[in-house]
Protein backbone atom coordinates (compact mmCIF):
# COMPACT_ATOMS: atom_id res chain seq x y z
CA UNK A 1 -23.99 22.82 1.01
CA UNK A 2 -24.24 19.62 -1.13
CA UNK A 3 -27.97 19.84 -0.28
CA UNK A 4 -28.61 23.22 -1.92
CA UNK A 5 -25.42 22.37 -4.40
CA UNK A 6 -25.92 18.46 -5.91
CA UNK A 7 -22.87 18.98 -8.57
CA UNK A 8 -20.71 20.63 -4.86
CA UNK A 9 -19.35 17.43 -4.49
CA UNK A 10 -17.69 16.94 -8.00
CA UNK A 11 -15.92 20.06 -7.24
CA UNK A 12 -13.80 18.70 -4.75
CA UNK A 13 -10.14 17.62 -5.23
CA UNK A 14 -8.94 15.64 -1.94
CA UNK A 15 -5.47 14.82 -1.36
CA UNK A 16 -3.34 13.03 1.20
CA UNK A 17 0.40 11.80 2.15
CA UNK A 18 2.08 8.59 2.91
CA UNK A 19 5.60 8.28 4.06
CA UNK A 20 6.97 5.15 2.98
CA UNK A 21 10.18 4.05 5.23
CA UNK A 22 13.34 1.77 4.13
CA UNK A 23 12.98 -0.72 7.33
CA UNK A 24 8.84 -0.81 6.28
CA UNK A 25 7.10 1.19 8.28
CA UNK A 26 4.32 3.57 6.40
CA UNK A 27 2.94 6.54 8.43
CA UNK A 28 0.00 8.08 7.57
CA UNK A 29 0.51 10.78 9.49
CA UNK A 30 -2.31 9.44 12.11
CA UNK A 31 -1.54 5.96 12.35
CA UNK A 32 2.24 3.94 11.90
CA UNK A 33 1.92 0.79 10.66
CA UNK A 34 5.03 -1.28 11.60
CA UNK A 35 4.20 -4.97 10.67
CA UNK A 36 1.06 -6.47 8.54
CA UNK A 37 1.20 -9.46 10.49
CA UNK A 38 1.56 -8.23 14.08
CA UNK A 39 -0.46 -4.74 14.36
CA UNK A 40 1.23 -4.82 18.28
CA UNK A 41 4.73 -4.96 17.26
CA UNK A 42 6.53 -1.63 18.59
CA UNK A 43 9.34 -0.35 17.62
CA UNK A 44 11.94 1.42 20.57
CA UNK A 45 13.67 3.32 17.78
CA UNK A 46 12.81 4.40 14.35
CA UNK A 47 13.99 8.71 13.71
CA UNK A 48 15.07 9.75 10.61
CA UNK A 49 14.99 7.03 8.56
CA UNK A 50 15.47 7.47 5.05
CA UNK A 51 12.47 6.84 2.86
CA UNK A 52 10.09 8.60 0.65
CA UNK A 53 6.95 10.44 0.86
CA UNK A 54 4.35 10.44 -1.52
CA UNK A 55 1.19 12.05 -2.22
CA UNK A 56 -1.63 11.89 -4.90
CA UNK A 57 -5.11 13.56 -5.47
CA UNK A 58 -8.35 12.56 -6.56
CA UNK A 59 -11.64 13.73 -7.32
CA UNK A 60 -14.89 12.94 -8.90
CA UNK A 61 -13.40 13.40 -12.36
CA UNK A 62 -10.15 11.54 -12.51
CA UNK A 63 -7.08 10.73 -9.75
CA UNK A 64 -4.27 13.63 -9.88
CA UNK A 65 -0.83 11.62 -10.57
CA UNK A 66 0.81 10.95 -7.47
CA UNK A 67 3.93 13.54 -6.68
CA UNK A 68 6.87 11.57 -4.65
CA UNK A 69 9.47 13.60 -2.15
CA UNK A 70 12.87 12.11 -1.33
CA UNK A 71 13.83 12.57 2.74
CA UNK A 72 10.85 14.51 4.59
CA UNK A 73 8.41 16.92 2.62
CA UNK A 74 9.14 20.44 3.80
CA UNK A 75 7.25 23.47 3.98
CA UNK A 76 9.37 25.00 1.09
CA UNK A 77 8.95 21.57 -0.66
CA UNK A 78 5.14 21.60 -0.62
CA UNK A 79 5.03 24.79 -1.96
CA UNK A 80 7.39 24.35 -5.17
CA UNK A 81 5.29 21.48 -5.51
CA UNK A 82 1.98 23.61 -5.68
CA UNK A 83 2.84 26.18 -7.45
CA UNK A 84 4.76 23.85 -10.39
CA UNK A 85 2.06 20.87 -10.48
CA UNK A 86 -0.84 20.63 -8.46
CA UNK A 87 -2.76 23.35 -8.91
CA UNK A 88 -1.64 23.51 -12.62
CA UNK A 89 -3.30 20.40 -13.16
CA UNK A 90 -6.39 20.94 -10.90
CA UNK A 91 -6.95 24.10 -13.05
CA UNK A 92 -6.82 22.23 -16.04
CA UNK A 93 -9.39 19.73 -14.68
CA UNK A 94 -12.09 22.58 -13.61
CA UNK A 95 -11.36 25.06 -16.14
CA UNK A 96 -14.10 27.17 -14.47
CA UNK A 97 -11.69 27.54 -11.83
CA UNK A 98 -14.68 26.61 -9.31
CA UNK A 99 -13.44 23.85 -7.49
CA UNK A 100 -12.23 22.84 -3.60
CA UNK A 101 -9.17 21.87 -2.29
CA UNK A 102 -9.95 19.64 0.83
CA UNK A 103 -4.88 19.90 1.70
CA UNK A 104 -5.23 18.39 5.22
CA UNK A 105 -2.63 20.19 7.38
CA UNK A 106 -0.14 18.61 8.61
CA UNK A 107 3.56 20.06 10.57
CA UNK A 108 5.66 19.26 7.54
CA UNK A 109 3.45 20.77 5.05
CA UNK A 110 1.90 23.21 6.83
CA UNK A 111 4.01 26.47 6.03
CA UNK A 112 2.81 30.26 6.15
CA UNK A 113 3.76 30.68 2.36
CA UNK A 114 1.80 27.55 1.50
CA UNK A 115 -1.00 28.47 3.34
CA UNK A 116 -1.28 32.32 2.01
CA UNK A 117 0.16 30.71 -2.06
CA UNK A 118 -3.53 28.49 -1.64
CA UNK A 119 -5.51 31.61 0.18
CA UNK A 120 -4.63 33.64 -2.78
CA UNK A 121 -5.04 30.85 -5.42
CA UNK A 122 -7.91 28.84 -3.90
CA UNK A 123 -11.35 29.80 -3.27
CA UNK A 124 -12.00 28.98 0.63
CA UNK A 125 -15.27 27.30 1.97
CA UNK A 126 -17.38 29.13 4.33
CA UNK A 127 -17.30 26.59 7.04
CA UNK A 128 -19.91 27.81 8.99
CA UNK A 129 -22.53 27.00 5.96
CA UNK A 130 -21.51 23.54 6.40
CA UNK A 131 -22.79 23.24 9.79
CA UNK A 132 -26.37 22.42 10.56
């Protein structure tokens, strides 16, 4: 795609999460770092602890301010979020509305009204162009 498409890759918009924990843990959502100094340390117990997650976007144009969620980012959450911010201020960016939206999935943000809210207000990459 970028290969038939040079300008393809200033049309995406990436974005990611952090969760940020009181006792100073930060997940990102694939790895849990619990100590800078000892990345072995392990930790018997640490569920539901009260924190913040935050999340911010960037793209070849500018970085998308970063959007902060008391507790744990919900489905419902995620959504209000979209619909109020995000994608308001993507569209603003690409006023051509040609752009992509690279959300990676995850269980907390992964809802059935967020998916369909970005399958009706995102254009979706063929995947299968991608491959080679």
């Amino acid at each position: 795609m970028v290969g038939k498409n040079e300008k393809f890759v200033k049309t995406i918009v990436w974005s990611d999460e952090a969760q940020f924990k009181l006792n100073g843990t930060v997940n990102l959502h694939n790895f849990v770092y619990w100590a800078s100094g000892n990345l072995f340390l392990h930790v018997e117990k640490a569920v539901n602890l009260p924190g913040v997650d935050a999340g911010c976007g960037a793209s070849a144009k500018v970085l998308i301010k970063p959007f902060f969620f008391e507790g744990t980012e919900t489905g419902q959450m995620y959504l209000d979020l979209l619909c109020a911010s995000i994608l308001s201020a993507i569209h603003v960016l690409y006023r051509s509305n040609k752009f992509s939206f690279n959300k990676r999935a995850h269980s907390n943000t992964y809802s059935p009204d967020a998916r369909a809210y970005l399958d009706e207000n995102v254009q979706r990459l063929d995947r299968t162009k991608r491959r080679m």
